[in-house]
N, C-alpha and C. Protein backbone atom coordinates (compact mmCIF):
# COMPACT_ATOMS: atom_id res chain seq x y z
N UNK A 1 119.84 93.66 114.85
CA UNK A 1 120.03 94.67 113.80
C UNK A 1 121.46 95.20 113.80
N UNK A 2 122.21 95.66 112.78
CA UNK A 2 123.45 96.46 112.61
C UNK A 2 123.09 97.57 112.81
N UNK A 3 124.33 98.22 113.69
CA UNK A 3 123.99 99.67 113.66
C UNK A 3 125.53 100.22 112.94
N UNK A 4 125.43 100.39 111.79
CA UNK A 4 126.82 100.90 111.28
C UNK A 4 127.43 101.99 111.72
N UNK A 5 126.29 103.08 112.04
CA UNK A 5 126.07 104.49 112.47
C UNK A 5 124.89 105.01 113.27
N UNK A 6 125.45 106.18 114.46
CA UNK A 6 124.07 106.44 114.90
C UNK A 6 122.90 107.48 114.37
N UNK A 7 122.10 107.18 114.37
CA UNK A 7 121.30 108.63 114.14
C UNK A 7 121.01 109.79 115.60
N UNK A 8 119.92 110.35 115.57
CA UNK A 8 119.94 111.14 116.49
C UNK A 8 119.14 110.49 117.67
N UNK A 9 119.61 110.73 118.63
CA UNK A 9 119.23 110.15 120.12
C UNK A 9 117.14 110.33 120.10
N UNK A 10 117.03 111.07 119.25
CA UNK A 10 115.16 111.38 119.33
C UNK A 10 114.89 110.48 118.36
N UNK A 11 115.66 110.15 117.17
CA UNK A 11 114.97 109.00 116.25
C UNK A 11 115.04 107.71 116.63
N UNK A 12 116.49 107.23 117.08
CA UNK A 12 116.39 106.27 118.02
C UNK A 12 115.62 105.78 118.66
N UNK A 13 115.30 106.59 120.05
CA UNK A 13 114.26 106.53 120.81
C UNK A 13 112.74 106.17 120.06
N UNK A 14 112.11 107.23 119.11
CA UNK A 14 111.08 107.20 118.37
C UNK A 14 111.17 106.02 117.78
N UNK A 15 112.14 105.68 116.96
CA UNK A 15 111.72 104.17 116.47
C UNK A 15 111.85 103.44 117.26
N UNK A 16 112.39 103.19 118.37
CA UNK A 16 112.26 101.76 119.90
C UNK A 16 110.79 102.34 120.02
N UNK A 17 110.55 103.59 120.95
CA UNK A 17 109.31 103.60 120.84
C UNK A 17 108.16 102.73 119.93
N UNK A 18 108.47 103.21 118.71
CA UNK A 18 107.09 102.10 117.87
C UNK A 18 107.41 100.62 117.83
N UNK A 19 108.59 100.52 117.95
CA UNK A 19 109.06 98.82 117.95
C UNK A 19 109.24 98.29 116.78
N UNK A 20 110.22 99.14 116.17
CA UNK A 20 110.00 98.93 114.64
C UNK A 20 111.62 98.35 114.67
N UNK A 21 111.55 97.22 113.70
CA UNK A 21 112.83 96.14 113.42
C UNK A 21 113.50 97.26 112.51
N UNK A 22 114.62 98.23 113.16
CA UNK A 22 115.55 98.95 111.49
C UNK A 22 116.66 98.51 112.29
N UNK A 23 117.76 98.97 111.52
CA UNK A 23 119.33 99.44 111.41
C UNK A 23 119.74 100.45 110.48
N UNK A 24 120.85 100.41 110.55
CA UNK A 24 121.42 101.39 109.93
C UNK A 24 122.89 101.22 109.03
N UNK A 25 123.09 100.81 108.20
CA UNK A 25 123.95 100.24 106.96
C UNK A 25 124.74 101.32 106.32
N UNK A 26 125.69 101.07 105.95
CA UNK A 26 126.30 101.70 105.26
C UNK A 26 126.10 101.05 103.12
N UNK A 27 126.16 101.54 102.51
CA UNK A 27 126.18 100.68 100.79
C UNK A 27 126.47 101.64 100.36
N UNK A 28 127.80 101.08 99.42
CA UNK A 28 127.92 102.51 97.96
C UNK A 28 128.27 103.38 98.84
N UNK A 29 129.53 103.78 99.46
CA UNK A 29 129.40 105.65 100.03
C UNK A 29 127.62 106.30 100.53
N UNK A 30 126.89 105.61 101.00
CA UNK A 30 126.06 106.16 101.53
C UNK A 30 125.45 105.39 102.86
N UNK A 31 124.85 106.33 103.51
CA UNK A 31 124.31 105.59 104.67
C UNK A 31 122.80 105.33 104.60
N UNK A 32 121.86 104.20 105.60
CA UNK A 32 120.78 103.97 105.31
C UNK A 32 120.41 103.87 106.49
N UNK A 33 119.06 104.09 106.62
CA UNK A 33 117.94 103.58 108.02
C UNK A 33 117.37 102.96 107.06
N UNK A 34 116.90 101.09 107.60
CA UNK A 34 116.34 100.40 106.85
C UNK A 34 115.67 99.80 108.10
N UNK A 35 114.57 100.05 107.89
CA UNK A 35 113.22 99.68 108.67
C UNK A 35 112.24 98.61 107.91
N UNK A 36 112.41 97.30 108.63
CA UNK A 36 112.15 96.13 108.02
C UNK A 36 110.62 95.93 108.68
N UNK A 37 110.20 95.02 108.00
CA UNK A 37 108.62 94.78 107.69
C UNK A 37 107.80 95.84 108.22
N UNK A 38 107.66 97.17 107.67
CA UNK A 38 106.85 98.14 107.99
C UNK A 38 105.58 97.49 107.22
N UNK A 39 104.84 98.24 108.38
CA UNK A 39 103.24 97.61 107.64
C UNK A 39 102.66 99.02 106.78
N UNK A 40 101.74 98.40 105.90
CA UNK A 40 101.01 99.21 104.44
C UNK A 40 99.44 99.45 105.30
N UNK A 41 99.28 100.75 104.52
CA UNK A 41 97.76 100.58 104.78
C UNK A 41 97.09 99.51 103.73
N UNK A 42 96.04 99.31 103.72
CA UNK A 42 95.31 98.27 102.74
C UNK A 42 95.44 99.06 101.36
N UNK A 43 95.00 98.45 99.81
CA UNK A 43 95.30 98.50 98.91
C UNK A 43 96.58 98.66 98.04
N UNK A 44 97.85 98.05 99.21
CA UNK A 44 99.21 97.50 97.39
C UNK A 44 98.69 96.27 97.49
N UNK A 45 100.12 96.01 97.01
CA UNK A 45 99.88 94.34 96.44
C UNK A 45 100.97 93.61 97.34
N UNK A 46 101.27 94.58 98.81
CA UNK A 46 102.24 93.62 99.69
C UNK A 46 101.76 94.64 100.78
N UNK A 47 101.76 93.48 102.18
CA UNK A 47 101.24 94.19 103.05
C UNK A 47 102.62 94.99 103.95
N UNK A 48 103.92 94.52 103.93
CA UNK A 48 104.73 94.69 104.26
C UNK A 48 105.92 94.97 103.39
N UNK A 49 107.03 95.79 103.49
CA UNK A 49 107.52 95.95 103.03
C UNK A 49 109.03 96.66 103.82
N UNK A 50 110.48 96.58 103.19
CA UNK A 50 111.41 96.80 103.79
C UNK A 50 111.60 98.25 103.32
N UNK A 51 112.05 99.24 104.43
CA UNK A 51 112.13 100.36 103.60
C UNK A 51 112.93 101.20 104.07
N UNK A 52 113.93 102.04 103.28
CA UNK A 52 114.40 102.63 103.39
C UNK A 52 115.29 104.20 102.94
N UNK A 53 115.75 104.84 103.86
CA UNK A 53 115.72 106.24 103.81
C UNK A 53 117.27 106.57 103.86
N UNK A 54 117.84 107.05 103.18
CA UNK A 54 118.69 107.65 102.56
C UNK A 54 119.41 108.82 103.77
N UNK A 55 120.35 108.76 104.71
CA UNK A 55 120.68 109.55 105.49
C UNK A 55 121.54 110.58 105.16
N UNK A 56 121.86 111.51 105.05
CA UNK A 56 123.28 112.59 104.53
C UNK A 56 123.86 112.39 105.97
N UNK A 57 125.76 112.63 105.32
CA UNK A 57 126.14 112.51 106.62
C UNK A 57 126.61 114.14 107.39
N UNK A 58 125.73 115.24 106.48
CA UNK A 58 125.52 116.22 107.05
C UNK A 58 123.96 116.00 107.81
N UNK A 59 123.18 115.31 108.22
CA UNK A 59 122.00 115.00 108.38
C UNK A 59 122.51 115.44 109.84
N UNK A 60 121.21 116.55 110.58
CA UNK A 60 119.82 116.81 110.08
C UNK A 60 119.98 118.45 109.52
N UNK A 61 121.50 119.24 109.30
CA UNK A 61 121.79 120.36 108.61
C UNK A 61 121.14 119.98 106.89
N UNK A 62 121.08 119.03 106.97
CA UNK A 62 121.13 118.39 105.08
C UNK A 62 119.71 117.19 105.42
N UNK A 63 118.87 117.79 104.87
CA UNK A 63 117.61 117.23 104.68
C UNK A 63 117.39 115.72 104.28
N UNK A 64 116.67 114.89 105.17
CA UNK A 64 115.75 113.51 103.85
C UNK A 64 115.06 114.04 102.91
N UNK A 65 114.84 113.03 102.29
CA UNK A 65 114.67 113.83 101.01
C UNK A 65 114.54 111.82 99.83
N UNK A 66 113.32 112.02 99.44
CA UNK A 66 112.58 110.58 98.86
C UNK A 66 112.70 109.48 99.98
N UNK A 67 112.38 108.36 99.63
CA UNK A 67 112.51 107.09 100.36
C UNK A 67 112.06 105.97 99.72
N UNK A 68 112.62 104.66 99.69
CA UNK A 68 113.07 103.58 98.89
C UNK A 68 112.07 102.44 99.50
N UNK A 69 111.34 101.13 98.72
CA UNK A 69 111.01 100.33 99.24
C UNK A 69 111.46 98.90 98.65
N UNK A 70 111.05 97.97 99.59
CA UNK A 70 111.09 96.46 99.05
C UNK A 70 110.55 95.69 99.50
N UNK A 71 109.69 94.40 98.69
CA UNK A 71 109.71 95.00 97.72
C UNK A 71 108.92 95.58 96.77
N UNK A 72 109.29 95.99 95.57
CA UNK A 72 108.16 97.45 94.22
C UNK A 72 106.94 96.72 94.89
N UNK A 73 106.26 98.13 94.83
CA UNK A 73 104.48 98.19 95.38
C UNK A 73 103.67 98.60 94.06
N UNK A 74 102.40 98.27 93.47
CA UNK A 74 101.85 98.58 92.75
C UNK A 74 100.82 98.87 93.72
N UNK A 75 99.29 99.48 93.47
CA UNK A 75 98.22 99.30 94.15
C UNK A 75 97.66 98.23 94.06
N UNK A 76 96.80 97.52 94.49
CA UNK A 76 96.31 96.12 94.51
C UNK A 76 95.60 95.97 93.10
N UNK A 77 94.79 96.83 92.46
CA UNK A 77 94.67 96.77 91.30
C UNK A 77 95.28 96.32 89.93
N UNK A 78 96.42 96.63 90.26
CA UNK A 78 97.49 96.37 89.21
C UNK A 78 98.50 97.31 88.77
N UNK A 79 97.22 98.77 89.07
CA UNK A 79 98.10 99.90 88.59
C UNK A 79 99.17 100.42 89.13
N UNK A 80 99.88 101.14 88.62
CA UNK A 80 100.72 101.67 89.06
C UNK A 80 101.17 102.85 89.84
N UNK A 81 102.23 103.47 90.66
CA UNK A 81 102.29 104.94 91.36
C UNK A 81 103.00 105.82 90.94
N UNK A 82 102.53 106.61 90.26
CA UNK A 82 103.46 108.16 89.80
C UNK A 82 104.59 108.08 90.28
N UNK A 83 105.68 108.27 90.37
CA UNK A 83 106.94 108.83 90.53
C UNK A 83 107.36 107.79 90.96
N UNK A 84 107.57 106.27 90.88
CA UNK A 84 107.88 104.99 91.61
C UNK A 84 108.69 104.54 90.45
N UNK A 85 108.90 104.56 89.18
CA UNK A 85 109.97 104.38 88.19
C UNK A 85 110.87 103.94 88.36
N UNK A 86 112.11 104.72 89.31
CA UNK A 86 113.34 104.29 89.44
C UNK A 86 113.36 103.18 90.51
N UNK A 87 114.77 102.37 90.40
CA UNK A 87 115.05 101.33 91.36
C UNK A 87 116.35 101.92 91.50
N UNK A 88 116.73 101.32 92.56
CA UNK A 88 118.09 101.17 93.42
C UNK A 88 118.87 99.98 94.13
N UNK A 89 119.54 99.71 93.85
CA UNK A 89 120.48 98.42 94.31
C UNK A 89 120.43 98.90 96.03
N UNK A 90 120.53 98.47 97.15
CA UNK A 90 120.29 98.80 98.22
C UNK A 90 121.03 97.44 98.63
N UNK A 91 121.95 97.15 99.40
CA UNK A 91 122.58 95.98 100.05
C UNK A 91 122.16 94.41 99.29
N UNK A 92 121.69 94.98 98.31
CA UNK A 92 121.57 93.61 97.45
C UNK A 92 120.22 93.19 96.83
N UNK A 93 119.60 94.26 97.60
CA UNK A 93 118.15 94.08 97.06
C UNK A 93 117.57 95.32 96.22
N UNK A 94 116.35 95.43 95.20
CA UNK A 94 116.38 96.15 94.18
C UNK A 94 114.88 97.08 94.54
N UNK A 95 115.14 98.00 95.27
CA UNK A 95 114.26 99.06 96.08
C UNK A 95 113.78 99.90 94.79
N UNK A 96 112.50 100.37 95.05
CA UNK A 96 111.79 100.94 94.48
C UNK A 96 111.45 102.74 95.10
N UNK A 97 112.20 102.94 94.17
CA UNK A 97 111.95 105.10 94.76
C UNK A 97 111.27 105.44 94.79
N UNK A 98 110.32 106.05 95.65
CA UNK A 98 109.07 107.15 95.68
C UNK A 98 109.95 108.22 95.91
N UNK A 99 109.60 108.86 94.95
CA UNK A 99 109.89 110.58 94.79
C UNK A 99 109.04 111.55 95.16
N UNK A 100 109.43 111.74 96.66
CA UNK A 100 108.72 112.59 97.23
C UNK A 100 109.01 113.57 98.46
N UNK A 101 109.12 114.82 98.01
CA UNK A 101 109.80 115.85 98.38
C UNK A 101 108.82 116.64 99.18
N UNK A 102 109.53 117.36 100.21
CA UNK A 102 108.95 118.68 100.99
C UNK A 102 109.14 119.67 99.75
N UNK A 103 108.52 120.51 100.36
CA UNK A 103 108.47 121.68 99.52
C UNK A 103 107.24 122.87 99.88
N UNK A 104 107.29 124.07 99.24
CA UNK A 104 106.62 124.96 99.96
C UNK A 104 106.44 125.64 101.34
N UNK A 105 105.26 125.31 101.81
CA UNK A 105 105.55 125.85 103.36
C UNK A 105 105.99 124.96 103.82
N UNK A 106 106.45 123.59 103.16
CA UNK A 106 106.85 122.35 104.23
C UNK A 106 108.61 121.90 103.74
N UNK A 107 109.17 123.32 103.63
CA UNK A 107 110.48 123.11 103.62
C UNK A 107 111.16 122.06 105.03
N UNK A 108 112.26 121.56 104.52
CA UNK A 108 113.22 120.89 105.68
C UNK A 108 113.84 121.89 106.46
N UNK A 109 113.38 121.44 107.95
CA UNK A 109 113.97 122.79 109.11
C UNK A 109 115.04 122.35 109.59
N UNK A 110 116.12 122.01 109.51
CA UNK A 110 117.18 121.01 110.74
C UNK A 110 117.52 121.19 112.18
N UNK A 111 116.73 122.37 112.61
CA UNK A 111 115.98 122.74 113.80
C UNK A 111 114.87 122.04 114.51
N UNK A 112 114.53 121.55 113.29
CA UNK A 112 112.76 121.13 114.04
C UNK A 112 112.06 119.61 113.32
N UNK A 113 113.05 119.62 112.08
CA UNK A 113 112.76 118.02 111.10
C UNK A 113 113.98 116.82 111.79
N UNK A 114 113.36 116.26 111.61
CA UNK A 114 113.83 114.36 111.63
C UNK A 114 113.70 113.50 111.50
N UNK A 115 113.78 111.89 111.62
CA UNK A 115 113.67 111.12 110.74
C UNK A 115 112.23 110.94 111.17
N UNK A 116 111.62 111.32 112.39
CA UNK A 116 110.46 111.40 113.13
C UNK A 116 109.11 112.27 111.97
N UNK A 117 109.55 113.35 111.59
CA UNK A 117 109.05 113.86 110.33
C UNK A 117 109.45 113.31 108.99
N UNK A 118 110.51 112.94 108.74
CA UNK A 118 110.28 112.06 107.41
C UNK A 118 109.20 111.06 107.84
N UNK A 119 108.96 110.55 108.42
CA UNK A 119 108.13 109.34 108.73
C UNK A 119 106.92 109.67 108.24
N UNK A 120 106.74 110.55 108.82
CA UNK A 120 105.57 111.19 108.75
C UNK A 120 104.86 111.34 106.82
N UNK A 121 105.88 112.31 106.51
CA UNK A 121 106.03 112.18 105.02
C UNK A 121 105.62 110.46 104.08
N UNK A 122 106.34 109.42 104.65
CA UNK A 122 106.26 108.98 104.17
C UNK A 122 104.67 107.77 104.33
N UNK A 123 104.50 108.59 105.77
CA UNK A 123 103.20 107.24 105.90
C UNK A 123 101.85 108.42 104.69
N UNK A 124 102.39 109.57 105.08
CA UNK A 124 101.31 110.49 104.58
C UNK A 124 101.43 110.37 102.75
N UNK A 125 101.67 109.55 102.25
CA UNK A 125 102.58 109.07 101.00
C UNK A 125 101.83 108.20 100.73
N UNK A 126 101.98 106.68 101.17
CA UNK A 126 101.25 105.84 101.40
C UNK A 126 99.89 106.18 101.50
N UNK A 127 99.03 106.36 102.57
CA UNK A 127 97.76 106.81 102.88
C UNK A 127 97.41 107.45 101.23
N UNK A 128 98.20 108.69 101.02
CA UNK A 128 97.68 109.28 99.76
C UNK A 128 97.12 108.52 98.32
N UNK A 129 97.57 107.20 98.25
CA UNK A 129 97.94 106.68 97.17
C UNK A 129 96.69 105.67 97.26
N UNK A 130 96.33 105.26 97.99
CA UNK A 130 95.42 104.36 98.65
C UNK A 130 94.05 104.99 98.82
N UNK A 131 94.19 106.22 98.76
CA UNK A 131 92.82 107.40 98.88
C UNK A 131 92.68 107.86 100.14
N UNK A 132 92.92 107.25 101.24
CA UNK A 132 92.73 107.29 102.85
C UNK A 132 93.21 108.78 103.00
């Protein structure tokens, strides 16, 4: 894997921990954690997918905030996912946005959030969509 940049010594760790294939890229003036063949719960229409999260390089003062996949997921049905519309050029490949934000009591803390809680967000994303 490339590591263009580091993240924080706890996300690091957390992703060796799960054993998950990412790096970390730079594209376009922005930086990326791209975490390759993450697995889906059952119902898209790909069981795996490349995905990735959008770092600020004020990060973790400056929140995650959505997260990108590849490649586009429909549900296995055919249909489609609310807020999945936009695409993004991503190192060459054409990622699909889920728009999906904290908010409420689940504001971004940069005290206490990381990419360990985006994660979270985003499996809890997944699961949602699927009914689980």
């Amino acid at each position: 894997p490339s590591l263009e940049f580091a993240l924080l010594d706890q996300d690091m760790t957390y992703l060796n921990h799960l054993n998950l294939n990412w790096e970390t890229r730079h594209a376009e003036a922005r930086r990326w954690l791209i975490i390759h063949d993450y697995a889906l719960p059952s119902g898209y229409n790909h069981q795996l997918v490349n995905l990735a999260i959008e770092i600020p390089t004020a990060y973790p003062e400056a929140q995650l905030d959505m997260f990108f996949v590849y490649p586009a997921l429909t549900l296995k049905d055919g249909r489609g996912i609310s807020q999945t519309e936009n695409r993004k050029d991503i190192l060459g490949n054409t990622y699909q946005r889920w728009s999906r934000h904290l908010h409420g009591k689940t504001r971004w803390n940069p005290l206490t959030d990381s990419v360990i809680t985006h994660l979270a967000v985003v499996e809890e994303s997944f699961l949602r969509e699927v009914g689980q």
